[in-house]
Protein backbone atom coordinates (compact mmCIF):
# COMPACT_ATOMS: atom_id res chain seq x y z
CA UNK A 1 -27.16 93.71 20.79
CA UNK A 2 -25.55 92.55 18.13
CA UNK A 3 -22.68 91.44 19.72
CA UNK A 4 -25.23 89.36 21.56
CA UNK A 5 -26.37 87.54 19.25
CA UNK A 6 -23.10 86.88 17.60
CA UNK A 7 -21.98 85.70 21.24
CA UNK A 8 -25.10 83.25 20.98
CA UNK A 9 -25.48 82.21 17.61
CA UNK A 10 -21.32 80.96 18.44
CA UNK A 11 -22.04 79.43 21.49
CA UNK A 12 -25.36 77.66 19.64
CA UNK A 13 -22.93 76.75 16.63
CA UNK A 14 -20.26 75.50 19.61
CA UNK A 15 -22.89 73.45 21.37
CA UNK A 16 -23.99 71.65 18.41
CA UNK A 17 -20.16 71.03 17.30
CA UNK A 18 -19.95 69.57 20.67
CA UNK A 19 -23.27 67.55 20.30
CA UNK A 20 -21.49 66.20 16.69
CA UNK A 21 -18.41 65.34 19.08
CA UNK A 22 -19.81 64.14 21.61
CA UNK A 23 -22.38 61.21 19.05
CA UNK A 24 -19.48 60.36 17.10
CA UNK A 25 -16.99 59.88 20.35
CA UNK A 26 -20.30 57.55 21.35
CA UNK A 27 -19.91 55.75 17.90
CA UNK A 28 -16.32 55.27 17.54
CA UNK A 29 -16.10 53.44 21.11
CA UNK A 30 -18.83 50.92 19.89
CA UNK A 31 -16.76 50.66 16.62
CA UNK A 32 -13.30 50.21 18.82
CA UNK A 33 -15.38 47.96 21.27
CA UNK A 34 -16.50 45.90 18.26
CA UNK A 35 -12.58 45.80 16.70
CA UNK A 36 -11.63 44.51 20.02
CA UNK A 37 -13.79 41.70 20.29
CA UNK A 38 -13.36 40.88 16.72
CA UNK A 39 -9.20 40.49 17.85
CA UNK A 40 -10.08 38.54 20.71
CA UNK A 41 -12.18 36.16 18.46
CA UNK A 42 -9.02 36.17 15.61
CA UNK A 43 -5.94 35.66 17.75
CA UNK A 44 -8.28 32.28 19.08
CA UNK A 45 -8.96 31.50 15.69
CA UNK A 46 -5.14 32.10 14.99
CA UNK A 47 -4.33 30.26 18.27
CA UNK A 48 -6.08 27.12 16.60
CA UNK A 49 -4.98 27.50 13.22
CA UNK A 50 -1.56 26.98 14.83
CA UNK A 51 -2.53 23.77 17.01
CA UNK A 52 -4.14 22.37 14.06
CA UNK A 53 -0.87 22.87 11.46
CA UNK A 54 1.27 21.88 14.09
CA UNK A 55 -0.80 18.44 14.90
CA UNK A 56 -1.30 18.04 10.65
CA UNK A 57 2.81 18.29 11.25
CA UNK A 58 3.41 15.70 13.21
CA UNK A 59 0.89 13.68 11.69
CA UNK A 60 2.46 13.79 7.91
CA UNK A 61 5.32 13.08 10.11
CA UNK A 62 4.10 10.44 11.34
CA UNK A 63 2.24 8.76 8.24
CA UNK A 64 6.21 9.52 6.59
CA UNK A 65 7.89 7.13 8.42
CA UNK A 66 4.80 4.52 8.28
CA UNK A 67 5.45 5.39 4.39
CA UNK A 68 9.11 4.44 5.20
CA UNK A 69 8.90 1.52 6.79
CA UNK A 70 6.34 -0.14 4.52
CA UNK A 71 8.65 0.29 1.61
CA UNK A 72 11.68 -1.14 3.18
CA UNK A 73 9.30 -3.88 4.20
CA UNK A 74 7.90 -4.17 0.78
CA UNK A 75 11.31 -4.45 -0.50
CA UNK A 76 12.47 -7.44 2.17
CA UNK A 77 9.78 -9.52 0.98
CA UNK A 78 10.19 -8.79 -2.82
CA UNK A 79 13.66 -10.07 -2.53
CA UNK A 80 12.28 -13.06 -0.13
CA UNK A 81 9.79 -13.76 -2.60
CA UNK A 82 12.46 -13.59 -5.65
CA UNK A 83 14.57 -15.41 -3.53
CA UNK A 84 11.97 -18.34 -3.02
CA UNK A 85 10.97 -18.52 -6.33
CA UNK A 86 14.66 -19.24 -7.77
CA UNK A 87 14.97 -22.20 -5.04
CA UNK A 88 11.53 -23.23 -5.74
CA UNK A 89 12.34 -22.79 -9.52
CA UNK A 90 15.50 -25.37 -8.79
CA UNK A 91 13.75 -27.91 -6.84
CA UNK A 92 10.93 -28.07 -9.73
CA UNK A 93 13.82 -28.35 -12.61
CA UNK A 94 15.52 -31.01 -9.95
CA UNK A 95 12.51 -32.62 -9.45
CA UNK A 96 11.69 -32.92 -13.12
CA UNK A 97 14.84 -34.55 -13.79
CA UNK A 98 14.18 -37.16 -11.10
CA UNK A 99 10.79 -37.71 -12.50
CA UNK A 100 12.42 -38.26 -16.34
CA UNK A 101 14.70 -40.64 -14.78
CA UNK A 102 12.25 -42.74 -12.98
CA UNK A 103 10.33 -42.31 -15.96
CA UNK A 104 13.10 -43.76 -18.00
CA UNK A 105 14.34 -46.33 -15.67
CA UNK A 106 10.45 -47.61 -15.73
CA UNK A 107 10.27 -47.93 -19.29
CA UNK A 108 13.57 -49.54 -19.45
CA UNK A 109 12.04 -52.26 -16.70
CA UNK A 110 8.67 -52.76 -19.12
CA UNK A 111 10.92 -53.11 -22.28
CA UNK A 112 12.95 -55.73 -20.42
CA UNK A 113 9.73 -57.47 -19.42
CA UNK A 114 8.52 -57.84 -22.66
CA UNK A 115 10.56 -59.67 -25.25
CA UNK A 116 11.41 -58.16 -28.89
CA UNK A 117 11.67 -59.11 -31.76
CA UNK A 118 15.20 -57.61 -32.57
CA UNK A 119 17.52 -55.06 -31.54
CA UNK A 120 15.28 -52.27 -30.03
CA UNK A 121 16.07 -48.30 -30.32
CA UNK A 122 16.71 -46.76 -27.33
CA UNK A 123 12.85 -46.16 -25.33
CA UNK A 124 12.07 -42.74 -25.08
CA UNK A 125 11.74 -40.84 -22.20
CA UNK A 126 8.22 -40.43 -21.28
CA UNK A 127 6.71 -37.56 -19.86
CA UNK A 128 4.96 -38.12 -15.85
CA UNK A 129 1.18 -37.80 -17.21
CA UNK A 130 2.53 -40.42 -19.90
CA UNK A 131 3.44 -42.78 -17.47
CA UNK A 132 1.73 -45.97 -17.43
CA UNK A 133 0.34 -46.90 -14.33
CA UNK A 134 -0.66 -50.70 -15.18
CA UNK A 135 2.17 -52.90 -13.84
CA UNK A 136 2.48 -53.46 -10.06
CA UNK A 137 5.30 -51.37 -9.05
CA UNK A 138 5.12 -49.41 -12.18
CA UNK A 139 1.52 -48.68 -10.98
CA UNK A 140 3.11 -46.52 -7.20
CA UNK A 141 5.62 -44.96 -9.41
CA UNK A 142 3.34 -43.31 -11.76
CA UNK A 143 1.47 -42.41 -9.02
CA UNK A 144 4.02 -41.19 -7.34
CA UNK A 145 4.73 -39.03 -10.19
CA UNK A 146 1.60 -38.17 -11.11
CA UNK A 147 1.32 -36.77 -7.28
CA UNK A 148 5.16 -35.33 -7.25
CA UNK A 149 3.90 -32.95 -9.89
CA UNK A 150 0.75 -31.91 -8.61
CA UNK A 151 2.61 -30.89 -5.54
CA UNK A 152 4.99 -28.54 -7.47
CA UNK A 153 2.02 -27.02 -9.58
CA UNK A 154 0.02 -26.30 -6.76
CA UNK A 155 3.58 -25.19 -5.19
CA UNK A 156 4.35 -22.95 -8.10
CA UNK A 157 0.57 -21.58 -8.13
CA UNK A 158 1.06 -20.47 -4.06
CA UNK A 159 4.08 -18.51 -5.34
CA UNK A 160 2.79 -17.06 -8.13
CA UNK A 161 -0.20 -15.85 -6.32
CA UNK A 162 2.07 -14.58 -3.54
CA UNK A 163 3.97 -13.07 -6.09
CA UNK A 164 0.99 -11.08 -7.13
C-alpha cells in the first residue's frame, strides 16, 4: 500500500508540475504575443523615422543650395552696388567741378558788370548754395545749381540707403 501511495502522491506531484507548465506555457504566449505586436508597432515607427530623416535630408539639401545661391547673389549685387557708387561718386566730383566753374564764370560776369575802383583780386569761387540768384541769367544758373545738387544728394541718399 505503500507503494500506492508513493505511485499517487508522484502522479499528484506530476499533475500539478504539469498544471505549473501548462499556466506558465499560457503566460509566456501572451508575453510572446505582446513582444510581437510591440515589433510590428517599432519596425513602423522605425519605417517612419527613416522617411522622416531621409525627407529632413533632402530638405537641408535643399535649403543648402537656396543658402548657396543667395550668397553668390548677395555678392553680385555688393560688387554692383560698389560698383555704382564709385561711378556715382565720379559723376558727383564731375559734377561739382562743373558747378565751381559755372559758379566762377558767374561771378566773373557780375564783377565785369559792376565797375571797380582799381585792380580787383581774383573773385573767389563761390560755393552752389552761395550763388546769387538776383541777376537775370545769373538767376537760371543758380537755380540750376541749386537743383543740380539736390539731384545728386537725393542721388547719393538712394545709394546709401541701398547700400544699407
Amino acid at each position: 500500500m505503500m507503494t500506492f501511495f508513493i505511485s499517487m502522491a508522484a502522479d499528484v506531484l506530476v499533475a500539478v508540475l504539469l498544471v505549473a507548465t501548462i499556466a506558465s506555457s499560457v503566460k509566456l504566449s501572451a508575453r510572446i504575443n505582446r513582444l510581437k505586436a510591440d515589433e510590428a508597432a517599432l519596425r513602423s515607427t522605425i519605417g517612419d523615422l527613416v522617411v522622416a530623416s531621409a525627407t529632413a535630408e533632402r530638405a537641408i539639401a535643399g535649403l543648402r543650395a537656396t543658402l548657396d545661391e543667395c550668397d553668390r547673389t548677395l555678392a553680385e549685387r555688393l560688387a554692383t552696388a560698389e560698383r555704382t557708387s564709385a561711378d556715382l561718386s565720379a559723376h558727383v566730383q564731375a559734377g561739382e567741378s562743373v558747378i565751381n566753374r559755372i559758379a566762377a564764370i558767374v561771378g566773373q560776369a557780375r564783377n565785369a558788370a559792376t565797375p571797380s575802383a582799381g585792380p580787383a583780386a581774383a573773385p573767389a569761387v563761390p560755393r552752389p548754395a552761395a550763388v546769387e540768384t538776383t541777376v537775370g541769367n545769373g538767376e537760371r544758373v543758380g537755380a540750376a545749381l541749386a537743383a543740380a545738387q539736390a539731384l545728386s544728394e537725393r542721388a547719393l541718399d538712394r545709394l546709401r540707403a541701398r547700400a544699407a
